[in-house]
N, C-alpha and C. Protein backbone atom coordinates (compact mmCIF):
# COMPACT_ATOMS: atom_id res chain seq x y z
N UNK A 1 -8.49 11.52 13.42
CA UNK A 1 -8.63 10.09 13.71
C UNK A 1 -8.84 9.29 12.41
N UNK A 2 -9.44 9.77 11.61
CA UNK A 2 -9.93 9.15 10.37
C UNK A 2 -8.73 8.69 9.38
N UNK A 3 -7.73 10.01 9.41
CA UNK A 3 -6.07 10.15 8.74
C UNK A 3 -5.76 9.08 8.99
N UNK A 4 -5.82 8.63 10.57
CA UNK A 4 -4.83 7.51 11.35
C UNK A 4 -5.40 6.30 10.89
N UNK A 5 -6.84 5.97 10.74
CA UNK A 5 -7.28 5.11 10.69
C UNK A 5 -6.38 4.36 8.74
N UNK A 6 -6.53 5.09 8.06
CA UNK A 6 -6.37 5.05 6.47
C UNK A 6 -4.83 4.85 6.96
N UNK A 7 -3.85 5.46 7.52
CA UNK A 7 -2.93 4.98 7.60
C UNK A 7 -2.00 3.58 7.72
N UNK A 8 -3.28 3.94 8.70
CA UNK A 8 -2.89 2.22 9.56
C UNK A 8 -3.44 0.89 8.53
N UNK A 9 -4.83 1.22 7.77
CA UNK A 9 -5.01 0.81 6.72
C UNK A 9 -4.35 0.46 5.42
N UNK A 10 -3.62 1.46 5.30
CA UNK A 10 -2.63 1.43 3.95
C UNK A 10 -1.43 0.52 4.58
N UNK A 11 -1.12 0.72 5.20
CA UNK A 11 0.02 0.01 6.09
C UNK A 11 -0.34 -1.41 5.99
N UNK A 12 -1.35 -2.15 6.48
CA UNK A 12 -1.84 -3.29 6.29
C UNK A 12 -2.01 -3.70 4.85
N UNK A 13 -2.52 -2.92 3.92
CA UNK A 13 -2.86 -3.08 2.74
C UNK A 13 -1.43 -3.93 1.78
N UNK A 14 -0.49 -2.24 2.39
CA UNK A 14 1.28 -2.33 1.70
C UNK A 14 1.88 -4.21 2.43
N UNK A 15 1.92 -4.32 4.02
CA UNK A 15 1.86 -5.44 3.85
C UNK A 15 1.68 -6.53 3.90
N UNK A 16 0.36 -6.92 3.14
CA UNK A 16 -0.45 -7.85 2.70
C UNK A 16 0.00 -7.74 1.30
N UNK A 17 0.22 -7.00 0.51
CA UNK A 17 0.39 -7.08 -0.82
C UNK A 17 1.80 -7.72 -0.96
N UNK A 18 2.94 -7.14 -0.04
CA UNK A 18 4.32 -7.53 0.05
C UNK A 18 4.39 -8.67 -0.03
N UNK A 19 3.60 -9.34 1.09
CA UNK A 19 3.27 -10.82 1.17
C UNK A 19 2.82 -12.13 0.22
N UNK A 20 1.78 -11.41 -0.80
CA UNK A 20 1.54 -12.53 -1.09
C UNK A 20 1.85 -12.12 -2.86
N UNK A 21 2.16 -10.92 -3.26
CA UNK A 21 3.08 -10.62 -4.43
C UNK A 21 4.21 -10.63 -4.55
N UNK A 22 4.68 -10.57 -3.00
CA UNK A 22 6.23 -9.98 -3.21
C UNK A 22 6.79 -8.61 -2.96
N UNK A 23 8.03 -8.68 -2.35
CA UNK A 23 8.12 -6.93 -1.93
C UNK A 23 7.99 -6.47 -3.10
N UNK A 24 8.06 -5.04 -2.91
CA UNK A 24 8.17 -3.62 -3.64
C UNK A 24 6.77 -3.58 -5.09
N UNK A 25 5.66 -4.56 -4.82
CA UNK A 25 4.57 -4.49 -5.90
C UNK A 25 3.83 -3.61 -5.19
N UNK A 26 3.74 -3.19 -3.88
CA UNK A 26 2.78 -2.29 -3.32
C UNK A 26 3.64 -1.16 -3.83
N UNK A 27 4.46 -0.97 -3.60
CA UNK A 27 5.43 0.44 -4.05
C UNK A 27 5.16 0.61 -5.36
N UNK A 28 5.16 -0.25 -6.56
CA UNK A 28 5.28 -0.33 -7.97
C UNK A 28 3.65 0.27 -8.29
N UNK A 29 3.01 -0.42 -7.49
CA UNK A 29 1.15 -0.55 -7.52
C UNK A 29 1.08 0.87 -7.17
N UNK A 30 1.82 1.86 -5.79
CA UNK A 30 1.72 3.30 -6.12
C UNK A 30 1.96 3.46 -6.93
N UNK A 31 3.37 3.64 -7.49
CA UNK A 31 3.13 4.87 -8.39
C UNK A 31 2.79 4.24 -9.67
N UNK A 32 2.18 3.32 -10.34
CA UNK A 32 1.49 3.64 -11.27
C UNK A 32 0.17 4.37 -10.97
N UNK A 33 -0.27 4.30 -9.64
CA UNK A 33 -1.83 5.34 -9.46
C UNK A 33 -1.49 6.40 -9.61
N UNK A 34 -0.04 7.06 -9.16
CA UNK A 34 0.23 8.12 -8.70
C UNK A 34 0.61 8.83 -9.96
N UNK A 35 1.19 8.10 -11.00
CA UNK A 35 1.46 8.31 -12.27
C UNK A 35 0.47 8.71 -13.18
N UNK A 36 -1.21 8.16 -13.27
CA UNK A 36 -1.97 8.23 -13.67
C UNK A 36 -3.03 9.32 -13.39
C-alpha cells in the first residue's frame, strides 16, 4: 500500500512540475538524481 501511495505521489509530483515548468523538466529533474 505504501508503494501505491509514493506512486500515486510521484505521479502528482511529475504532473505538477509539467505544469508549471513545462513538460519533460520532471523527466530531466530524474535523471539528474538518478545520475548523481
Amino acid at each position: 500500500m505504501k508503494a501505491y501511495a509514493w506512486s500515486v505521489t510521484g505521479r502528482l509530483l511529475v504532473d505538477l512540475l509539467d505544469h508549471t515548468a513545462g513538460p519533460g523538466t520532471a523527466a530531466s529533474l530524474l535523471g539528474e538524481i538518478l545520475d548523481a
